[in-house]
Protein backbone atom coordinates (compact mmCIF):
# COMPACT_ATOMS: atom_id res chain seq x y z
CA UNK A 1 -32.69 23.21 157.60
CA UNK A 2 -29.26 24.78 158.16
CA UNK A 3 -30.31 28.07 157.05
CA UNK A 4 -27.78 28.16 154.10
CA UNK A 5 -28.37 29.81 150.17
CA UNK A 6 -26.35 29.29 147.70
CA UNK A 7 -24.44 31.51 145.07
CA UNK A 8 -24.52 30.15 141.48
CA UNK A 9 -21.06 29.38 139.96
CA UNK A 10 -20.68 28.79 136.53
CA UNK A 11 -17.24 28.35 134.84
CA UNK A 12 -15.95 26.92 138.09
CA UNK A 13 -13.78 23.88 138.43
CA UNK A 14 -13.22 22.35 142.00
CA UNK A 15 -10.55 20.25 142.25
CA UNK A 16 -11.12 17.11 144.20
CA UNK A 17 -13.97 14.26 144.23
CA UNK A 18 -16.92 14.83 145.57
CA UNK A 19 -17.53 13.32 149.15
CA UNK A 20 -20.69 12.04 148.06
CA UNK A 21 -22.76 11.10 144.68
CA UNK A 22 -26.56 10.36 144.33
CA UNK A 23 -28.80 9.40 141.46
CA UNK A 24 -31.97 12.06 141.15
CA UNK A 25 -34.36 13.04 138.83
CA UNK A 26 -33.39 16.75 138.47
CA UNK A 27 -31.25 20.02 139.68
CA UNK A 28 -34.01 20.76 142.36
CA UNK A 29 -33.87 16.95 143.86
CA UNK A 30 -30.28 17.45 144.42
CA UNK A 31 -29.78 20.94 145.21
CA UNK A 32 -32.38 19.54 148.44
CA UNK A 33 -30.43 16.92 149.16
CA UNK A 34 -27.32 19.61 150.11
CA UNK A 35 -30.15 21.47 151.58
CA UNK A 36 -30.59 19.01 154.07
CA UNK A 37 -26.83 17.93 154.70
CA UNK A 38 -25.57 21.08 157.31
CA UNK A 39 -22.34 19.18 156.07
CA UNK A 40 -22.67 20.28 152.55
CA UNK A 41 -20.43 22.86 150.44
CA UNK A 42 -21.16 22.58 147.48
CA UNK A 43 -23.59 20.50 144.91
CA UNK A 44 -23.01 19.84 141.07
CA UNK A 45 -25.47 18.74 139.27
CA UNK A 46 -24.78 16.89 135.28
CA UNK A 47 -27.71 15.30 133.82
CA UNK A 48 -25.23 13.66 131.59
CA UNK A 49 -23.83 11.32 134.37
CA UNK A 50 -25.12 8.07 136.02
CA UNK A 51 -25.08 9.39 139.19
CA UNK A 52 -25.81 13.52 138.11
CA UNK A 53 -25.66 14.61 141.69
CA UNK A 54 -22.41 14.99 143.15
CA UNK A 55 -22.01 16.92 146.83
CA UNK A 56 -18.61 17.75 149.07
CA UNK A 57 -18.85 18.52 152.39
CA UNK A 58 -15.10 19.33 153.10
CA UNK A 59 -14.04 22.77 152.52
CA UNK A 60 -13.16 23.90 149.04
CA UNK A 61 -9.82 24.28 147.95
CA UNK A 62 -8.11 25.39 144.64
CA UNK A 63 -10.89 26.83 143.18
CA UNK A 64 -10.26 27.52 139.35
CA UNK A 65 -12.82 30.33 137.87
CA UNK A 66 -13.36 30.71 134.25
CA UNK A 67 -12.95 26.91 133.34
CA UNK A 68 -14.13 26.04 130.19
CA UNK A 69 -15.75 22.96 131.31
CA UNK A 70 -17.06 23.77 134.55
């Protein structure tokens, strides 16, 4: 454990790939796979896609709030 929390974004776009993606069941699965990673930013999870887990580990940059699709 790194000892991190996390705040929950919504309406957030991050512009850039993720580092990393990963197919899981659910929010929780991934959420403890960033957990895990002292590396990790920032975790999105979309049911919608193959691969719903998507993780960056380098910093954030150009953060857009109040994005329609985030």
């Amino acid at each position: 454990s790194c000892g991190d929390t996390f705040l929950n974004l919504t309406m957030m776009n991050i512009w850039g790939k993720p580092e990393q993606r990963y197919q899981v069941g659910n929010e929780t699965e991934c959420k403890e796979l960033c957990l895990k990673n002292c590396d990790c930013k920032s975790y999105r999870y979309n049911q919608n896609f193959s691969m719903p887990c998507w993780i960056w580990t380098q910093e954030l940059v150009n953060l857009q709030e109040e994005y329609v699709h985030g």
